[in-house]
N, C-alpha and C. Protein backbone atom coordinates (compact mmCIF):
# COMPACT_ATOMS: atom_id res chain seq x y z
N UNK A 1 -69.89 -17.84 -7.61
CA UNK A 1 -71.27 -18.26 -7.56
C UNK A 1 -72.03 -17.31 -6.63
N UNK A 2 -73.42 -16.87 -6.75
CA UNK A 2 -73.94 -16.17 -6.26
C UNK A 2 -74.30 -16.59 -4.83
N UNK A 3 -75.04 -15.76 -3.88
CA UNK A 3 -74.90 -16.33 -3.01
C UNK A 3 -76.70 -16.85 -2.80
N UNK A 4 -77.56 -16.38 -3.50
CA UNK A 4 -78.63 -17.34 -3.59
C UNK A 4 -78.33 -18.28 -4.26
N UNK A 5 -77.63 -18.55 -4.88
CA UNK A 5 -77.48 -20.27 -5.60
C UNK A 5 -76.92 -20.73 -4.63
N UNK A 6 -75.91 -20.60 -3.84
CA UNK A 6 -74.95 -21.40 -2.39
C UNK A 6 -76.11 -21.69 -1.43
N UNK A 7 -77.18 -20.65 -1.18
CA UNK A 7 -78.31 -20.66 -0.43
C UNK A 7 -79.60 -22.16 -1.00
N UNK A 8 -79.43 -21.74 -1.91
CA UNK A 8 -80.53 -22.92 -2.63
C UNK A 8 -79.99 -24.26 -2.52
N UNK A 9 -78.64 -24.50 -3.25
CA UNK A 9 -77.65 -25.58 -2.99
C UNK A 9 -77.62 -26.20 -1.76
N UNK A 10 -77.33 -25.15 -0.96
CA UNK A 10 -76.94 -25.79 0.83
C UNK A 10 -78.40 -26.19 1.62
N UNK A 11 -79.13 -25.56 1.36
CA UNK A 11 -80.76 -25.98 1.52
C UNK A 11 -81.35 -27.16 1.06
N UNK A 12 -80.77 -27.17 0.02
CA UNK A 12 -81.19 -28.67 -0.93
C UNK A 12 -80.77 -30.18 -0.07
N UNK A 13 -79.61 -29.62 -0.10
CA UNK A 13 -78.79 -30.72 0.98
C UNK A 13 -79.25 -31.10 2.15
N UNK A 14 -79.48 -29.83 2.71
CA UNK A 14 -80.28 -29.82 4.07
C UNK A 14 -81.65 -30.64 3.70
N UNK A 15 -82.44 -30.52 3.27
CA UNK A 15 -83.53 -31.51 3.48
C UNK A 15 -83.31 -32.72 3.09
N UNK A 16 -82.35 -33.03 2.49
CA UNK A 16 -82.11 -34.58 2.63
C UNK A 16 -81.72 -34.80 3.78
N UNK A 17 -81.10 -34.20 4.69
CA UNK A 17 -80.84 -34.82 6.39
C UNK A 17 -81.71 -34.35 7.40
N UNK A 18 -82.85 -33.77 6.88
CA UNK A 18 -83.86 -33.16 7.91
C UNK A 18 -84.41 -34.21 8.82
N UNK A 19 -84.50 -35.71 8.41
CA UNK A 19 -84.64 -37.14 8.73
C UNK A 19 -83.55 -36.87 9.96
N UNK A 20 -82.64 -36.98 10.08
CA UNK A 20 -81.69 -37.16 11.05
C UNK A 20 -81.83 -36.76 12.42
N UNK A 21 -81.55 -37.68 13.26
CA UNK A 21 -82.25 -37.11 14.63
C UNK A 21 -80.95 -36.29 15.12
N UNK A 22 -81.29 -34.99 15.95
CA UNK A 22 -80.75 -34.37 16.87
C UNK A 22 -79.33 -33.57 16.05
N UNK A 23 -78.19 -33.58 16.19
CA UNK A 23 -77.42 -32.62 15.45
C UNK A 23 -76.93 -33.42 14.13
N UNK A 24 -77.37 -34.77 13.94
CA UNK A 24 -76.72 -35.35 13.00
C UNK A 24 -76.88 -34.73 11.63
N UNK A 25 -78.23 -34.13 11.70
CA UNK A 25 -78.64 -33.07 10.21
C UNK A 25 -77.50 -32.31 10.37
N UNK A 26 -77.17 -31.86 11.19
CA UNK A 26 -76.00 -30.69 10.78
C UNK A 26 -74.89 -31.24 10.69
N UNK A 27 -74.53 -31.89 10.97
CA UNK A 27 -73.12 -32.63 11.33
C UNK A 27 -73.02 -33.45 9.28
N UNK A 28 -74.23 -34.03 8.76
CA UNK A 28 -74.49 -34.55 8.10
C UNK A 28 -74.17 -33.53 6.83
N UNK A 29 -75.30 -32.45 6.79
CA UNK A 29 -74.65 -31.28 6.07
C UNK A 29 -73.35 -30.88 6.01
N UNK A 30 -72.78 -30.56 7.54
CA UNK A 30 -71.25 -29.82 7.06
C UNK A 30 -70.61 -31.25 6.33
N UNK A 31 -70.93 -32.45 6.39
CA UNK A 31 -70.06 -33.28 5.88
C UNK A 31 -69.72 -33.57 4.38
N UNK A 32 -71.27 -33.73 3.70
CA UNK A 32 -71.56 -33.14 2.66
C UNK A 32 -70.87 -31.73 1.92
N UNK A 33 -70.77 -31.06 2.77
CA UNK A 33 -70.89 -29.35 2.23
C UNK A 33 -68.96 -29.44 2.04
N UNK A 34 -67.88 -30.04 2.85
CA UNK A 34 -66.49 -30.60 3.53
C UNK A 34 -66.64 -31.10 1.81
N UNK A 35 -67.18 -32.62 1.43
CA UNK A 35 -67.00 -33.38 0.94
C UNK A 35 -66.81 -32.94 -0.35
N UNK A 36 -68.04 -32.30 -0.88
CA UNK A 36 -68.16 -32.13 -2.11
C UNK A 36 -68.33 -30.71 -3.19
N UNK A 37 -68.26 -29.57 -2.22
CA UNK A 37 -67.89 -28.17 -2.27
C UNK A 37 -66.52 -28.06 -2.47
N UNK A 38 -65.87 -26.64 -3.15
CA UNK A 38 -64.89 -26.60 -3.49
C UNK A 38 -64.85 -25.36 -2.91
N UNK A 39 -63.29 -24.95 -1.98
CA UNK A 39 -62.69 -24.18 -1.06
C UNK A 39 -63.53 -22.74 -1.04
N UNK A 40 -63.69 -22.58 -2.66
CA UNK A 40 -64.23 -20.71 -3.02
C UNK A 40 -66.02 -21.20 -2.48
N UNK A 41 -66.79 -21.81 -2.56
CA UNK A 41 -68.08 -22.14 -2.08
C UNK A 41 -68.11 -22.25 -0.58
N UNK A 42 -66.93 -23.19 -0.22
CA UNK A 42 -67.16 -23.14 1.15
C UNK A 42 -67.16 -21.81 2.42
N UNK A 43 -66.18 -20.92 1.56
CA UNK A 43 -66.17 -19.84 1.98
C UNK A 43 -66.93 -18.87 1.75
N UNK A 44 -67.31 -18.78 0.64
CA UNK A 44 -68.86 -18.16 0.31
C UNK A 44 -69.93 -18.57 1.14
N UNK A 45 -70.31 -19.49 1.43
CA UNK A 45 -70.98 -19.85 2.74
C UNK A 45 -70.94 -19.48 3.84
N UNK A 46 -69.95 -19.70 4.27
CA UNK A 46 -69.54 -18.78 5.72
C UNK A 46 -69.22 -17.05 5.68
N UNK A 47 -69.13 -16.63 4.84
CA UNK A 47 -69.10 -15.52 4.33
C UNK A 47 -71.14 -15.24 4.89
N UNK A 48 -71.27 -15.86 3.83
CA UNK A 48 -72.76 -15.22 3.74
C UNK A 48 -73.45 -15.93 5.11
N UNK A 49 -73.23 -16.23 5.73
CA UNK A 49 -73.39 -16.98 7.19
C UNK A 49 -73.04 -15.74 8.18
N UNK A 50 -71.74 -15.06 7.89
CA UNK A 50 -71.32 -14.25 8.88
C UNK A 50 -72.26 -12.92 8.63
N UNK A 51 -72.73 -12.62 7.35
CA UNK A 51 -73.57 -11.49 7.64
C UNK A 51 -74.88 -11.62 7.68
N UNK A 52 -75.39 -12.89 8.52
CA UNK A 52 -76.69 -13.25 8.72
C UNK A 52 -77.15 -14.46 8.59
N UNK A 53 -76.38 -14.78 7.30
CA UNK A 53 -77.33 -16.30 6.72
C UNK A 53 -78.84 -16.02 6.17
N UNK A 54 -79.38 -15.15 5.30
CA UNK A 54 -80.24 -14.95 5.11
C UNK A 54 -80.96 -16.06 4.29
N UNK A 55 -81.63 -16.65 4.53
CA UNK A 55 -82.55 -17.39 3.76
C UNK A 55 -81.94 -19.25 4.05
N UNK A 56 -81.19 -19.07 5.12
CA UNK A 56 -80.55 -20.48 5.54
C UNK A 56 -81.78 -21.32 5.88
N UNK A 57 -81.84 -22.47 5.97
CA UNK A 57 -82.72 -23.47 6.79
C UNK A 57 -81.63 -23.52 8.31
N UNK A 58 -82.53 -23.89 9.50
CA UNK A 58 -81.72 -23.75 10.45
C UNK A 58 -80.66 -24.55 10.73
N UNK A 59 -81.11 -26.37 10.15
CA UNK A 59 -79.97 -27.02 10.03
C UNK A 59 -78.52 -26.70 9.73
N UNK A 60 -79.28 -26.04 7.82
CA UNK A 60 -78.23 -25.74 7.18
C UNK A 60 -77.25 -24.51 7.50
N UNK A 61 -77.69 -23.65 8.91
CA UNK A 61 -77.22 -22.22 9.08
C UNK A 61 -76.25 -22.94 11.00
N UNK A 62 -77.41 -24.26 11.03
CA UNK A 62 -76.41 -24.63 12.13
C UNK A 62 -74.99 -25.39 11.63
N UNK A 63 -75.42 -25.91 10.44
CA UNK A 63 -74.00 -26.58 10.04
C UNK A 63 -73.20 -25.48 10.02
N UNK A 64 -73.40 -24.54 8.84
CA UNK A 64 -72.16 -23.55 8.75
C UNK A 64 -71.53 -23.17 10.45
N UNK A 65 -72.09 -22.96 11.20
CA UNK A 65 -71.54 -22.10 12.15
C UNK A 65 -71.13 -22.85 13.23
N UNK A 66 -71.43 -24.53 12.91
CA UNK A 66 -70.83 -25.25 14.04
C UNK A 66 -69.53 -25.90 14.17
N UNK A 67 -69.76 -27.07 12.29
CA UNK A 67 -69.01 -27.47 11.61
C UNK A 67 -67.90 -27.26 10.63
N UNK A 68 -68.71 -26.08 10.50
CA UNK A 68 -67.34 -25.92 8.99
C UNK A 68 -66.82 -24.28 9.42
N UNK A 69 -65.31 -24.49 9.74
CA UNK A 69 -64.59 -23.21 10.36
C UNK A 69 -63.34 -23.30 9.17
């Protein structure tokens, strides 16, 4: 999968927990992202996380880099 579709996808997610107070948006995302992503996405994520995260929402760029190792 490309990595603007993983970008759009993981963003999408992210504003459904933008509601969430304090790190729970992120915590909320990686849980989501854990839950229902499959191993080759998840790593594509962090992949595209490690050379920037371009076009992340910050939630969604704090989940990758907090939560999901």
């Amino acid at each position: 999968m490309s990595p603007d579709k993983l970008v759009y996808m993981a963003n999408q997610i992210g504003k459904f927990f933008t509601s969430q107070p304090g790190d729970q948006a992120a915590a909320g995302i990686a849980n989501h992202i854990t839950k229902f992503w499959e191993p080759r996405m998840r790593q594509a994520i962090q992949t595209h996380v490690a050379q920037g995260g371009a076009g992340l929402d910050p939630d969604v760029l704090k989940a990758v880099k907090v939560y999901l190792r």
